[in-house]
PDB file of N, CA and C in Angstrom:
ATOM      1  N   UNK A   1      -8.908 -23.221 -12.699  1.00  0.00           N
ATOM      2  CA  UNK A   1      -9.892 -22.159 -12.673  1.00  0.00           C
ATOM      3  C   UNK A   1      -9.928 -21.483 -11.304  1.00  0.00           C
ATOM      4  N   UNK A   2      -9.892 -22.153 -10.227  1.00  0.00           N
ATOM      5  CA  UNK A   2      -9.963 -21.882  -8.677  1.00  0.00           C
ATOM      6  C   UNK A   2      -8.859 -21.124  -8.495  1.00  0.00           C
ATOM      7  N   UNK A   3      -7.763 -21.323  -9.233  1.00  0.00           N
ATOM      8  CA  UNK A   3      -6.425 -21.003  -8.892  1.00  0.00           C
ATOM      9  C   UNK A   3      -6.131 -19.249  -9.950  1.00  0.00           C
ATOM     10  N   UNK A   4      -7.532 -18.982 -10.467  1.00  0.00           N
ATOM     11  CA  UNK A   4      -6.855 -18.099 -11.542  1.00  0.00           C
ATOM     12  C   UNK A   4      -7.793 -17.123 -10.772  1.00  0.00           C
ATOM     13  N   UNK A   5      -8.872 -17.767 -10.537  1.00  0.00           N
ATOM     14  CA  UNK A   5     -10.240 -16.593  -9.750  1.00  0.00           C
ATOM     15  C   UNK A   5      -9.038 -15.743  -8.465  1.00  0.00           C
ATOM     16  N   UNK A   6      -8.308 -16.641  -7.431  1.00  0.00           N
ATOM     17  CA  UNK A   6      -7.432 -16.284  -6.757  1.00  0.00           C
ATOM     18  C   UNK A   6      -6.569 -14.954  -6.591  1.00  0.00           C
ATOM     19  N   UNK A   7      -5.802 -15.520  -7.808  1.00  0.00           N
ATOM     20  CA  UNK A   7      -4.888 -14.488  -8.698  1.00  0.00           C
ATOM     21  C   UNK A   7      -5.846 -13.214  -8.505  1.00  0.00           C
ATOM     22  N   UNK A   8      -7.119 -13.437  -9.464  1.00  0.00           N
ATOM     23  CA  UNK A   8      -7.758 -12.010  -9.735  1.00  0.00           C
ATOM     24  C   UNK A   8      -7.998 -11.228  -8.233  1.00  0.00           C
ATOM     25  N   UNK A   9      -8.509 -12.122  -7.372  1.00  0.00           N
ATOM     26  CA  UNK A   9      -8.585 -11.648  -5.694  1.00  0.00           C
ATOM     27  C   UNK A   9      -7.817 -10.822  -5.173  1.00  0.00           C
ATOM     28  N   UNK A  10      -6.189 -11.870  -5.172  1.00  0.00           N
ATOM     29  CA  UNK A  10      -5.215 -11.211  -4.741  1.00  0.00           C
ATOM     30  C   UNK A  10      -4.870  -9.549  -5.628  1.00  0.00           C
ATOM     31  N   UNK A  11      -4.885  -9.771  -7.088  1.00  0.00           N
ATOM     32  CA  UNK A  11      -4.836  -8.385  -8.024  1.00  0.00           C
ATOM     33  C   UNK A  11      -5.352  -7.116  -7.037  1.00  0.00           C
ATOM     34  N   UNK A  12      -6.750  -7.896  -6.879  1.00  0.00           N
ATOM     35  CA  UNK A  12      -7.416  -6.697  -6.631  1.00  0.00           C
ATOM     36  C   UNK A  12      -7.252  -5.952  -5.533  1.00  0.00           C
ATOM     37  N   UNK A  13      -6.742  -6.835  -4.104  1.00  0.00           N
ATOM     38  CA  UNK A  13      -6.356  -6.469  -3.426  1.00  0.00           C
ATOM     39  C   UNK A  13      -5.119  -5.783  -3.186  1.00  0.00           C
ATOM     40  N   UNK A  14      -3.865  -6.465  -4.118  1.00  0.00           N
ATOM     41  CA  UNK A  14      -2.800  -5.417  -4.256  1.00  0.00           C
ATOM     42  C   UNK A  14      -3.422  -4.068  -4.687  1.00  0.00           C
ATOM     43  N   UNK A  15      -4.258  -3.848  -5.695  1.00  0.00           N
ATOM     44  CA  UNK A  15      -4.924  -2.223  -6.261  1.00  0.00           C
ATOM     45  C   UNK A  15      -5.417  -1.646  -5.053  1.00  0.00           C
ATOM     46  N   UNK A  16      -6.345  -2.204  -4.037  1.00  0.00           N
ATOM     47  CA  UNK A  16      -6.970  -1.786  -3.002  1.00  0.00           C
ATOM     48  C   UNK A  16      -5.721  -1.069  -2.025  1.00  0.00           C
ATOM     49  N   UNK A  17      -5.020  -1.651  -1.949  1.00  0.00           N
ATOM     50  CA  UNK A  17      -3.418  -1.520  -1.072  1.00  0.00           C
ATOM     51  C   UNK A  17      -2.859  -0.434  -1.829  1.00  0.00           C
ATOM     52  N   UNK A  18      -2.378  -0.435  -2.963  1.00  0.00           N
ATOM     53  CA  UNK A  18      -2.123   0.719  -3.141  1.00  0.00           C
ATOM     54  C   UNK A  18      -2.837   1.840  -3.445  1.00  0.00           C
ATOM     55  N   UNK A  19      -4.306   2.042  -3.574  1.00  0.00           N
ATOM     56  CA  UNK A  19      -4.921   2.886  -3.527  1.00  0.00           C
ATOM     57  C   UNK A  19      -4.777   3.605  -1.728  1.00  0.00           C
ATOM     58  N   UNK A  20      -4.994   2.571  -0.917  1.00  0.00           N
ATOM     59  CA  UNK A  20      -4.629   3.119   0.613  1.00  0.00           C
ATOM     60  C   UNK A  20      -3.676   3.976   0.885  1.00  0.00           C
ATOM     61  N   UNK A  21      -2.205   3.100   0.238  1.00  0.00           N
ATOM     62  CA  UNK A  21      -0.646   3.427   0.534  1.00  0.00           C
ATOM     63  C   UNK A  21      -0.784   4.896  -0.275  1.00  0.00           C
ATOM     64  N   UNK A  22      -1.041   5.069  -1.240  1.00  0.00           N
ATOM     65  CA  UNK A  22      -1.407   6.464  -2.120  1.00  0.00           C
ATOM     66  C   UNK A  22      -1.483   7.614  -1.134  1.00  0.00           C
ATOM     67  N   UNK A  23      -3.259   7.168  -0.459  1.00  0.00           N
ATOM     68  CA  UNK A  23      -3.773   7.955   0.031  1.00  0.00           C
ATOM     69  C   UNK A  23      -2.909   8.542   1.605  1.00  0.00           C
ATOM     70  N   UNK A  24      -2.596   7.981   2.127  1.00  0.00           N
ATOM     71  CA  UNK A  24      -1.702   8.166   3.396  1.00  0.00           C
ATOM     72  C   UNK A  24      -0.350   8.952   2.756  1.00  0.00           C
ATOM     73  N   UNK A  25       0.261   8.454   1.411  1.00  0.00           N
ATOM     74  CA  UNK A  25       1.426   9.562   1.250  1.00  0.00           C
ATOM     75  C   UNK A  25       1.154  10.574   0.821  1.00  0.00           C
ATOM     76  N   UNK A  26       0.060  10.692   0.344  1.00  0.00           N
ATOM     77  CA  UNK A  26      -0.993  12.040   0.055  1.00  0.00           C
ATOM     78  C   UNK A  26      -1.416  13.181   1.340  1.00  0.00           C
ATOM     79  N   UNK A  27      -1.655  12.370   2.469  1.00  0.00           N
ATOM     80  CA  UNK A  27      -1.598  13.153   3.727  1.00  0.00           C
ATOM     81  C   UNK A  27      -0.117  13.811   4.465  1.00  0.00           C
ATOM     82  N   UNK A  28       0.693  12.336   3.905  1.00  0.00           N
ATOM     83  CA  UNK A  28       1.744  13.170   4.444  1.00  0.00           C
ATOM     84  C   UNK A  28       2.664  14.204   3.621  1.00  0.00           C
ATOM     85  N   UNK A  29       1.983  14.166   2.240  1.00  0.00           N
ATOM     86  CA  UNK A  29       2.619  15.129   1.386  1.00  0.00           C
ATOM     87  C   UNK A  29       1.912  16.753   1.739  1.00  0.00           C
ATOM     88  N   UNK A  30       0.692  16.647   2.270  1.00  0.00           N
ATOM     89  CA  UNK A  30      -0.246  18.017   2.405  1.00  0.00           C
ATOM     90  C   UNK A  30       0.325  18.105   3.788  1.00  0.00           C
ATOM     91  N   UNK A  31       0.709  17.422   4.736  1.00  0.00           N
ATOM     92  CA  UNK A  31       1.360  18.104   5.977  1.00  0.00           C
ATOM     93  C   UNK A  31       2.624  18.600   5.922  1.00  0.00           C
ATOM     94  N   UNK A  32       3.374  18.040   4.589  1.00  0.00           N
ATOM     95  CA  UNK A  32       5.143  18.556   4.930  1.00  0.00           C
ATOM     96  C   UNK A  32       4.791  20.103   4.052  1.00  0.00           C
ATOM     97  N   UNK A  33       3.459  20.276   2.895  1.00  0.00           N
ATOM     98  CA  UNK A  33       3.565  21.431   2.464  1.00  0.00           C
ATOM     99  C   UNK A  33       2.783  22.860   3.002  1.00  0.00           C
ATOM    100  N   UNK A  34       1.660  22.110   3.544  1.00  0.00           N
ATOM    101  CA  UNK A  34       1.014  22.886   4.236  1.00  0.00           C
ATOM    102  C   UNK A  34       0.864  23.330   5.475  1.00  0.00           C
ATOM    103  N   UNK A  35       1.399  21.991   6.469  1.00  0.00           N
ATOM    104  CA  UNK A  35       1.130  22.459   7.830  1.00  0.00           C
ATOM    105  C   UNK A  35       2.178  22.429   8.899  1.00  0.00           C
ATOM    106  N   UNK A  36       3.483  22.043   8.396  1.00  0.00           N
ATOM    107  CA  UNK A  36       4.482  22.224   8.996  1.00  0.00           C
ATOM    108  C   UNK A  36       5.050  23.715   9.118  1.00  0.00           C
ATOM    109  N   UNK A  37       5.724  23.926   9.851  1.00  0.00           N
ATOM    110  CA  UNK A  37       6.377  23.183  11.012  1.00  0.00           C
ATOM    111  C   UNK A  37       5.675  23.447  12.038  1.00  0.00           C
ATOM    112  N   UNK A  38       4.323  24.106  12.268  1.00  0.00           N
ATOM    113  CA  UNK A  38       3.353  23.856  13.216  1.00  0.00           C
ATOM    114  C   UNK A  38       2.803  22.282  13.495  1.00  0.00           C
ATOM    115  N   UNK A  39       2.817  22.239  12.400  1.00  0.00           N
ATOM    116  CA  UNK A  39       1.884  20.437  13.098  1.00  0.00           C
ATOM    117  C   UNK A  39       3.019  19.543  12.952  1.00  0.00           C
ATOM    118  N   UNK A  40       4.170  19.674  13.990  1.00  0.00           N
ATOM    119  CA  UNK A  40       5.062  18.843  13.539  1.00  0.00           C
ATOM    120  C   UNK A  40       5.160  17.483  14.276  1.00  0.00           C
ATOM    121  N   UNK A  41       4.469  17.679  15.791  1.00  0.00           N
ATOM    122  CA  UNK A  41       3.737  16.398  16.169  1.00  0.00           C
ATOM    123  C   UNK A  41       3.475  15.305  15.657  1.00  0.00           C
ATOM    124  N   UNK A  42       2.452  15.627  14.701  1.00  0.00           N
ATOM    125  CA  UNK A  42       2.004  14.716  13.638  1.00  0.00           C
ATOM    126  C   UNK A  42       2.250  13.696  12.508  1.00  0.00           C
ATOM    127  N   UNK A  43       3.661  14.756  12.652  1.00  0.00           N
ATOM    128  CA  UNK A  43       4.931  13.354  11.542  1.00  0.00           C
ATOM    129  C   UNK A  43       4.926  11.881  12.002  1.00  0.00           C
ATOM    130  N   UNK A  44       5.415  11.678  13.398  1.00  0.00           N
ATOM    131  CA  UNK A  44       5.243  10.126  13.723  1.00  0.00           C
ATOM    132  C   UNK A  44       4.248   9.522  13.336  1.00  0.00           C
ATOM    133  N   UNK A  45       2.644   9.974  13.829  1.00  0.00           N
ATOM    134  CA  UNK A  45       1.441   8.849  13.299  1.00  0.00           C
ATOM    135  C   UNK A  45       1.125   8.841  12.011  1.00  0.00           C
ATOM    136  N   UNK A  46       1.664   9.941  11.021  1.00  0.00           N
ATOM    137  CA  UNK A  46       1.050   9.369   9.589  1.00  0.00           C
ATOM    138  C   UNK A  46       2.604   9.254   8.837  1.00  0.00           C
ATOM    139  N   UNK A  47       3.545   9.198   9.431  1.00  0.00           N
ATOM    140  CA  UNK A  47       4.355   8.782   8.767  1.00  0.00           C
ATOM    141  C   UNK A  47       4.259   7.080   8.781  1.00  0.00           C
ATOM    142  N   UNK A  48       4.285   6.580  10.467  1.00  0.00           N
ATOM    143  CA  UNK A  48       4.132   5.254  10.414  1.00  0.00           C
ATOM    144  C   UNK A  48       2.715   4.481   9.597  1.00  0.00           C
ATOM    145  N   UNK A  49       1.920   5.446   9.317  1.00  0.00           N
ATOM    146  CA  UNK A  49       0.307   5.079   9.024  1.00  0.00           C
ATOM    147  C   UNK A  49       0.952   4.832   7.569  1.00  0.00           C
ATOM    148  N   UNK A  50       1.650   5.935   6.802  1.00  0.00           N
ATOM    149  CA  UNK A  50       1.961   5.801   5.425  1.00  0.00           C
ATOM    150  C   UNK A  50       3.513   4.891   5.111  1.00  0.00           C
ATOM    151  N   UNK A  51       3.916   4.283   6.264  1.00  0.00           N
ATOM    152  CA  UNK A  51       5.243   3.001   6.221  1.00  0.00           C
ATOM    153  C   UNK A  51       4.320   1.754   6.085  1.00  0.00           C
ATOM    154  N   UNK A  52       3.098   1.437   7.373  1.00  0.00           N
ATOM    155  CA  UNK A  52       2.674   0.181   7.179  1.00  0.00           C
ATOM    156  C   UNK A  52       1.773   0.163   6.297  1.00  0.00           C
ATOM    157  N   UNK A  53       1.066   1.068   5.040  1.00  0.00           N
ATOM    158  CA  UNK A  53       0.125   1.015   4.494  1.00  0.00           C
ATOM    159  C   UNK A  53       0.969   0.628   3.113  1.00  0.00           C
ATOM    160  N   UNK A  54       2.272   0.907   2.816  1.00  0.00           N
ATOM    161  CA  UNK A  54       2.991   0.812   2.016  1.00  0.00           C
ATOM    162  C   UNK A  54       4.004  -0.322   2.335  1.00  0.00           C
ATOM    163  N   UNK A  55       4.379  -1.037   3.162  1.00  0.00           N
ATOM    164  CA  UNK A  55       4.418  -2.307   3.664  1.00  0.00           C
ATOM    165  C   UNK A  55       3.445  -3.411   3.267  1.00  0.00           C
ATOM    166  N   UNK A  56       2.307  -3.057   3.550  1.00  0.00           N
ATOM    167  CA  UNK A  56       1.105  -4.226   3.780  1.00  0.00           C
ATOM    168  C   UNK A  56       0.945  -4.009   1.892  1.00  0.00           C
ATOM    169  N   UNK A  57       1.009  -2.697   1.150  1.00  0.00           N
ATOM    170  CA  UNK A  57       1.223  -2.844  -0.049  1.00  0.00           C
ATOM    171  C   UNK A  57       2.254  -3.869  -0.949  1.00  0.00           C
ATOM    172  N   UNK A  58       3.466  -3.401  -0.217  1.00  0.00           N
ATOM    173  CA  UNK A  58       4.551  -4.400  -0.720  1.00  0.00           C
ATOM    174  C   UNK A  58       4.443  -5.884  -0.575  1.00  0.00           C
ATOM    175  N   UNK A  59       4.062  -6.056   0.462  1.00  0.00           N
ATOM    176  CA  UNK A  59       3.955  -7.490   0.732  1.00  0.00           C
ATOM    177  C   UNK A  59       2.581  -8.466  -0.084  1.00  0.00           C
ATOM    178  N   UNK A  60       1.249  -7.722  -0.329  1.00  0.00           N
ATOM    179  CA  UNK A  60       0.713  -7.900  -1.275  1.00  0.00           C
ATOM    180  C   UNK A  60       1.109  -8.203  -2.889  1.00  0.00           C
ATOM    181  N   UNK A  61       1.345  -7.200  -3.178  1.00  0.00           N
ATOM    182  CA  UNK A  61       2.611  -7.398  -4.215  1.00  0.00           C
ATOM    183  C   UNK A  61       3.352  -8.750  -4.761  1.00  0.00           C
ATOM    184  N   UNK A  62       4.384  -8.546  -3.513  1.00  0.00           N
ATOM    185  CA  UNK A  62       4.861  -9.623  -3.576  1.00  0.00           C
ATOM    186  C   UNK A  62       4.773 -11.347  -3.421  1.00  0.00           C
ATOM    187  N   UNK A  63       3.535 -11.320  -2.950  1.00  0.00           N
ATOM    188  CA  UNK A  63       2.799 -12.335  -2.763  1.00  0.00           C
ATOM    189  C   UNK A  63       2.028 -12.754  -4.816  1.00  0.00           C
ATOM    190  N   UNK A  64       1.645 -11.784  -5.011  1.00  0.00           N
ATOM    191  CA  UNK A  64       0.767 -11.704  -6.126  1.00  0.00           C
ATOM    192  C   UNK A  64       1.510 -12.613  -7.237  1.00  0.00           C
ATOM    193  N   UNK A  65       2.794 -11.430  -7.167  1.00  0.00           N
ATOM    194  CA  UNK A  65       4.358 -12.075  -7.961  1.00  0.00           C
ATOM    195  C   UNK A  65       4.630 -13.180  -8.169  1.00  0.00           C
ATOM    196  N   UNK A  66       4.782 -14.232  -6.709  1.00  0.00           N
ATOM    197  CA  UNK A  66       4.921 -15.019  -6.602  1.00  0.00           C
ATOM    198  C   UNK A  66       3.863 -16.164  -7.144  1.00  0.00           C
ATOM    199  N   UNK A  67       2.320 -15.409  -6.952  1.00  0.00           N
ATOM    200  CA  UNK A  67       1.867 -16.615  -7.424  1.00  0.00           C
ATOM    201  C   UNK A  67       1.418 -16.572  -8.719  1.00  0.00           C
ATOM    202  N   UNK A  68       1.997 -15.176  -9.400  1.00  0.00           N
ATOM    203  CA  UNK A  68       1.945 -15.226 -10.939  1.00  0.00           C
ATOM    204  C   UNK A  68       2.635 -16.136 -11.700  1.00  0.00           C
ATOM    205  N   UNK A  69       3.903 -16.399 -10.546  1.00  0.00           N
ATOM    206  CA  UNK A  69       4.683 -17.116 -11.278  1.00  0.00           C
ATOM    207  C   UNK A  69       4.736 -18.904 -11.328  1.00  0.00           C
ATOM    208  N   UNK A  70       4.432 -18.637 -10.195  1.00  0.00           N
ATOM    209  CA  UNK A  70       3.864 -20.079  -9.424  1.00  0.00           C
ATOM    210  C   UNK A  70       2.949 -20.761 -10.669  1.00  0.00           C
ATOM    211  N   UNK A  71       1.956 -20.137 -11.265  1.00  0.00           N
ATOM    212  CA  UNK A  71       0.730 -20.514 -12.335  1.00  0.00           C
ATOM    213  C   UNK A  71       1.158 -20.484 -13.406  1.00  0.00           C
ATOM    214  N   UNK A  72       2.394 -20.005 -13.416  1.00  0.00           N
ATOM    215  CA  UNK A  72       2.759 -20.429 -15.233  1.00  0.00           C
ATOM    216  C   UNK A  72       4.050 -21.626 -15.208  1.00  0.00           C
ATOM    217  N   UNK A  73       4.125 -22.281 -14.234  1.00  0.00           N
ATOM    218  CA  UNK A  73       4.527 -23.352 -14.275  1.00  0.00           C
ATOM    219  C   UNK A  73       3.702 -24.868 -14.036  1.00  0.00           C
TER     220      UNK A  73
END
């Protein structure tokens, strides 16, 4: 039971993660259409903002995976 509440934790937090990772490629999708090549500065910090938000996504993920699988053995 302890081990399934978990699971649901981790779920939710992968959703939380990619709701983030979303939102950051969402910024950097409105800067490559709207505000370039004036704000071109700006590529480095939300590009890296939208690598580790989609990182810290993946790795959630993959954690989740693992212990989906982990529980059906």
């Amino acid at each position: 039971m302890q081990q399934e509440e978990a699971l649901k934790e981790l779920d939710r937090e992968v959703k939380r993660l990619k709701r983030i990772a979303s939102e950051w490629a969402g910024q950097l999708h409105d800067l490559v259409e709207d505000r370039l090549p004036a704000s071109y500065e700006e590529i480095p910090g939300i590009a890296q903002s939208t690598y580790d938000a989609c990182k810290a996504w993946a790795d959630a993920n993959a954690r989740l995976k693992a212990a989906s699988t982990n529980q059906g053995n």
